[in-house]
N, C-alpha and C. Protein backbone atom coordinates (compact mmCIF):
# COMPACT_ATOMS: atom_id res chain seq x y z
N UNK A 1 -25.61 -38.37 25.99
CA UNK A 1 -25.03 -39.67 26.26
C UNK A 1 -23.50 -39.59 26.30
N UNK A 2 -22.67 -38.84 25.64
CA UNK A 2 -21.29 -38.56 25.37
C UNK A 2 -20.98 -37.62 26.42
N UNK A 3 -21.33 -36.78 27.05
CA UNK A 3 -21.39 -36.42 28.05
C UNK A 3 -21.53 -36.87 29.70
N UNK A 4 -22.17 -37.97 29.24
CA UNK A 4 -21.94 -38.76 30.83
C UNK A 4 -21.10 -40.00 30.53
N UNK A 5 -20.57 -40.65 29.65
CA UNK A 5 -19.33 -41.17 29.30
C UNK A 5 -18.12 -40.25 29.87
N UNK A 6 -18.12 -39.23 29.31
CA UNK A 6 -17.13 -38.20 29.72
C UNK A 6 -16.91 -38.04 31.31
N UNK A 7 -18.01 -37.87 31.69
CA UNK A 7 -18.10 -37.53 33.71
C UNK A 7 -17.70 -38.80 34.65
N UNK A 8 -17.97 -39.98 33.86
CA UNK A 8 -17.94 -41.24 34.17
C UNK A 8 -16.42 -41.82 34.36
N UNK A 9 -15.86 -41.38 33.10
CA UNK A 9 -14.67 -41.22 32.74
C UNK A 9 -13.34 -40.71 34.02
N UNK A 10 -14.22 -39.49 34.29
CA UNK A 10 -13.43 -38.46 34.86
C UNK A 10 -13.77 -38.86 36.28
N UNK A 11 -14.69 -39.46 36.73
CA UNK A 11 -15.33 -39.64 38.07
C UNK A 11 -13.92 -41.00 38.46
N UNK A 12 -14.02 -42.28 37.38
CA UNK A 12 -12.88 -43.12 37.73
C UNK A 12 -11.60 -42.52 37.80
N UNK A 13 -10.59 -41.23 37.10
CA UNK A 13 -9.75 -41.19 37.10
C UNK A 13 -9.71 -40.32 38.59
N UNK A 14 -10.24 -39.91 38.63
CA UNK A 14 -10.35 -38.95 40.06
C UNK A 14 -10.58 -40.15 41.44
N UNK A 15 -11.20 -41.01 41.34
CA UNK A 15 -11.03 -42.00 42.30
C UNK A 15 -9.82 -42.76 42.38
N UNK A 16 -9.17 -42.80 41.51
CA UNK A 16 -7.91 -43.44 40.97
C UNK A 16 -6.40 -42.94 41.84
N UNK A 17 -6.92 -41.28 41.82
CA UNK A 17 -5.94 -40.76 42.24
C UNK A 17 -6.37 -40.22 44.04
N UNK A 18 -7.67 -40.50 44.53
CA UNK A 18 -7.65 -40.33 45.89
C UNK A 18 -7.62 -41.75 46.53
N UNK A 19 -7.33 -43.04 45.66
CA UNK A 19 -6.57 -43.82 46.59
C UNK A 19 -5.19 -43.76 46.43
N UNK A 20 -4.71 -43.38 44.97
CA UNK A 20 -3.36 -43.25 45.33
C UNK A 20 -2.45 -42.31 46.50
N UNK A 21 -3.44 -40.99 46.05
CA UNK A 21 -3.31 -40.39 47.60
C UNK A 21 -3.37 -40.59 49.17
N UNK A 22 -4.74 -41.79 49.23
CA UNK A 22 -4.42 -42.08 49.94
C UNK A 22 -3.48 -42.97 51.00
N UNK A 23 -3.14 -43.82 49.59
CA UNK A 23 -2.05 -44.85 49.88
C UNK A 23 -1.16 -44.24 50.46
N UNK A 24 -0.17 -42.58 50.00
CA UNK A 24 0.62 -42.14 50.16
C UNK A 24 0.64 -41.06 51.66
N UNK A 25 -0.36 -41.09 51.61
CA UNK A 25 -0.80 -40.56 53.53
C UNK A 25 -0.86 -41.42 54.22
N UNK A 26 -1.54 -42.61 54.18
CA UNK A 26 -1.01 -43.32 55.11
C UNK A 26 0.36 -44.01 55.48
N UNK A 27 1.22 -44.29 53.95
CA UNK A 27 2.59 -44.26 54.22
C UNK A 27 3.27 -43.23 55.39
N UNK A 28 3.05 -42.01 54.98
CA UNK A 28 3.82 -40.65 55.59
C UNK A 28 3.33 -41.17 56.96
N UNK A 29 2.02 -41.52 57.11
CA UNK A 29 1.95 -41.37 58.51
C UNK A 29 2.26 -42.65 59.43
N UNK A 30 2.19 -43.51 58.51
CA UNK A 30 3.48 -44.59 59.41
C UNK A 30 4.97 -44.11 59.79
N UNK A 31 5.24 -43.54 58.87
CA UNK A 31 6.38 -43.25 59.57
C UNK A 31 6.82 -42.01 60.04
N UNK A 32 5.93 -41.54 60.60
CA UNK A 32 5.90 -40.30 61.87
C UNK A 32 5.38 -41.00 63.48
N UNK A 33 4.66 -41.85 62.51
CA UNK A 33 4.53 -42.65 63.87
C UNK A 33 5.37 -43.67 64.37
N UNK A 34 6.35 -43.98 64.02
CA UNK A 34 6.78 -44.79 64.25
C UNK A 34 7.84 -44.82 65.69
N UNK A 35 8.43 -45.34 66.48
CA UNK A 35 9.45 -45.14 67.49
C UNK A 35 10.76 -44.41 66.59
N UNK A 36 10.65 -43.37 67.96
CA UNK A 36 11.82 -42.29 67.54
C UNK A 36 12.39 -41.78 68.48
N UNK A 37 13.74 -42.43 68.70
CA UNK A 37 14.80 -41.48 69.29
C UNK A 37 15.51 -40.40 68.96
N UNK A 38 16.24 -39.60 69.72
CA UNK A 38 16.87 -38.43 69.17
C UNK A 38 18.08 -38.41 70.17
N UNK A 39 18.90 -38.70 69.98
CA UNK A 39 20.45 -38.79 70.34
C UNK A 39 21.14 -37.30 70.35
N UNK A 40 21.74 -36.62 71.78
CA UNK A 40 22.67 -35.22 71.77
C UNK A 40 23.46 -35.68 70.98
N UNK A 41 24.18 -34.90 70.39
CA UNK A 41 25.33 -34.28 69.50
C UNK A 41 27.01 -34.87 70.39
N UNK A 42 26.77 -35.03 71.23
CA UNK A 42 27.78 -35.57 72.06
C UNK A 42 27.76 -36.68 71.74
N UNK A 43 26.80 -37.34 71.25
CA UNK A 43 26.98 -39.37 71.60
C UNK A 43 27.24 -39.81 70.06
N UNK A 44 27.72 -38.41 68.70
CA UNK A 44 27.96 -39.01 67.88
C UNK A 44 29.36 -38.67 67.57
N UNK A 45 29.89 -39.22 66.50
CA UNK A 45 31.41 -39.40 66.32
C UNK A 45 31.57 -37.73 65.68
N UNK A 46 32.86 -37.44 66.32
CA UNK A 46 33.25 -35.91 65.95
C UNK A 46 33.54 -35.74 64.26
N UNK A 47 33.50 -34.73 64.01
CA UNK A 47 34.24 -34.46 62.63
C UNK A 47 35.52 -35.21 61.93
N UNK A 48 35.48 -35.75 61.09
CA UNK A 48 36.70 -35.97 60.11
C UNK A 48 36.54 -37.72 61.24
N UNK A 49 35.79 -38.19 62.28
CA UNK A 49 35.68 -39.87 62.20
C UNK A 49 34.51 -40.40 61.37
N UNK A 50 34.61 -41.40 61.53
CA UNK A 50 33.73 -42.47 60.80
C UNK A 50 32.17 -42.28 61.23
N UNK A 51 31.26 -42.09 60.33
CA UNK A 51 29.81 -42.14 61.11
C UNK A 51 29.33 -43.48 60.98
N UNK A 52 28.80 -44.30 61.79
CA UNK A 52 28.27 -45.38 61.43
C UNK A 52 26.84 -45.27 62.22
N UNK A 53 25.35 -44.44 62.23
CA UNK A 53 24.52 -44.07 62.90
C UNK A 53 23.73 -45.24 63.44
N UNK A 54 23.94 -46.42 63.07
CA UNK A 54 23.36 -47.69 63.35
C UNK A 54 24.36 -48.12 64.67
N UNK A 55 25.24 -48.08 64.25
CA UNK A 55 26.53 -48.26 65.49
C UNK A 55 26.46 -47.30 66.35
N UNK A 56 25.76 -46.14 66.17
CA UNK A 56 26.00 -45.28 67.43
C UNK A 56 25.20 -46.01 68.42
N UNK A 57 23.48 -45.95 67.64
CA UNK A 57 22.18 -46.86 68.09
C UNK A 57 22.96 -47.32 68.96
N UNK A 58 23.44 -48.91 68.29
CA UNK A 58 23.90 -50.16 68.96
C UNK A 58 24.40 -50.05 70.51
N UNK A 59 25.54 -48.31 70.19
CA UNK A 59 26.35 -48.27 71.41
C UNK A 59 25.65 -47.62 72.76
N UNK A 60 24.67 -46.86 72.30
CA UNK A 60 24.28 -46.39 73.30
C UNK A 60 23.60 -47.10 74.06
N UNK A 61 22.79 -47.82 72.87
CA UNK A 61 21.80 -49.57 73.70
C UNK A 61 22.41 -50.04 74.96
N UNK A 62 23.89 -50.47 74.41
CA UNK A 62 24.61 -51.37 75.10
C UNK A 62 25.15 -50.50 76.21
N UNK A 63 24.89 -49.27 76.48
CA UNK A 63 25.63 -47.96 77.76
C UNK A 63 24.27 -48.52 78.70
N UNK A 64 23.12 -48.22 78.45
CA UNK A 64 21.73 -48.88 78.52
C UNK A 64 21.57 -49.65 79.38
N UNK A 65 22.12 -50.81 78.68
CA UNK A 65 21.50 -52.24 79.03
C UNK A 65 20.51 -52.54 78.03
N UNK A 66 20.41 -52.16 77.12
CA UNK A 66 19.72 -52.92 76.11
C UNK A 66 20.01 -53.57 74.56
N UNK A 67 20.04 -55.03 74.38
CA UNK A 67 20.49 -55.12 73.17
C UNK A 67 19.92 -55.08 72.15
N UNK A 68 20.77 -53.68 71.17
CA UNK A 68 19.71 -53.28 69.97
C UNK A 68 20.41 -53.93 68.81
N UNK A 69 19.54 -55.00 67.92
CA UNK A 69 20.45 -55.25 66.87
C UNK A 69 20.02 -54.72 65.73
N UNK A 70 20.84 -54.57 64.44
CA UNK A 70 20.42 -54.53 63.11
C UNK A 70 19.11 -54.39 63.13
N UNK A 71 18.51 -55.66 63.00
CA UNK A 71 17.08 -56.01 62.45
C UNK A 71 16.23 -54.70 63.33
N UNK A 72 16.39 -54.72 64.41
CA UNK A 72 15.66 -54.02 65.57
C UNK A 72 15.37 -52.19 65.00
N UNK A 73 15.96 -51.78 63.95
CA UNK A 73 16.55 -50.62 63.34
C UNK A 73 15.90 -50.78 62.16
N UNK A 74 14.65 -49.97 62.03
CA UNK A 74 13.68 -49.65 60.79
C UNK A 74 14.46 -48.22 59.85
N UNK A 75 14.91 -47.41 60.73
CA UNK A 75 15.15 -46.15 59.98
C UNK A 75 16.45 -45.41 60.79
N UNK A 76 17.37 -45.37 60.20
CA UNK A 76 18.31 -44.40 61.19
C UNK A 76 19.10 -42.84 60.28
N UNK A 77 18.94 -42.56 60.73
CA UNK A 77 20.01 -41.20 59.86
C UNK A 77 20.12 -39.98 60.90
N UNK A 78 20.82 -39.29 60.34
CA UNK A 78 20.98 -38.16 61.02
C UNK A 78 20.01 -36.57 60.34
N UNK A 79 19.69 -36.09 61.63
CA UNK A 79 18.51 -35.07 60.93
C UNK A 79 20.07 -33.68 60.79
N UNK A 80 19.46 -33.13 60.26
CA UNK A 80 20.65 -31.97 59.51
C UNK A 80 20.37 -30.96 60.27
């Protein structure tokens, strides 16, 4: 009887942690999926100026024809 208390036990904590897992895979994979640009090395500000990578966004939008604002901008950074 103390023995399947025990398995019972172990059966919830183990379910516990393959939704937390799974919570955390489907995170990751929202945001691989998500819209992604990739901007040349030319269209950002040179060494020793100001980076503002949301403002680059903005500027290139507007080279474009398209207006990108703030809100419109889930994730921006620069990959290394």
């Amino acid at each position: 009887m103390e023995e399947n208390k025990i398995l019972k036990m172990s059966i919830q904590q183990l379910e516990r942690s393959v939704t937390t897992l799974d919570q955390a895979h489907n995170d990751l994979e929202q945001y691989g999926q998500g819209s992604v640009l990739r901007f040349a090395e030319s269209l950002l500000p040179g060494p020793g100026q100001s980076e503002n990578v949301n403002a680059v966004v903005s500027n290139v939008g507007k080279l474009i024809g398209v207006d990108v604002k703030r809100e419109d901008i889930s994730l921006c950074h620069r990959l290394p």
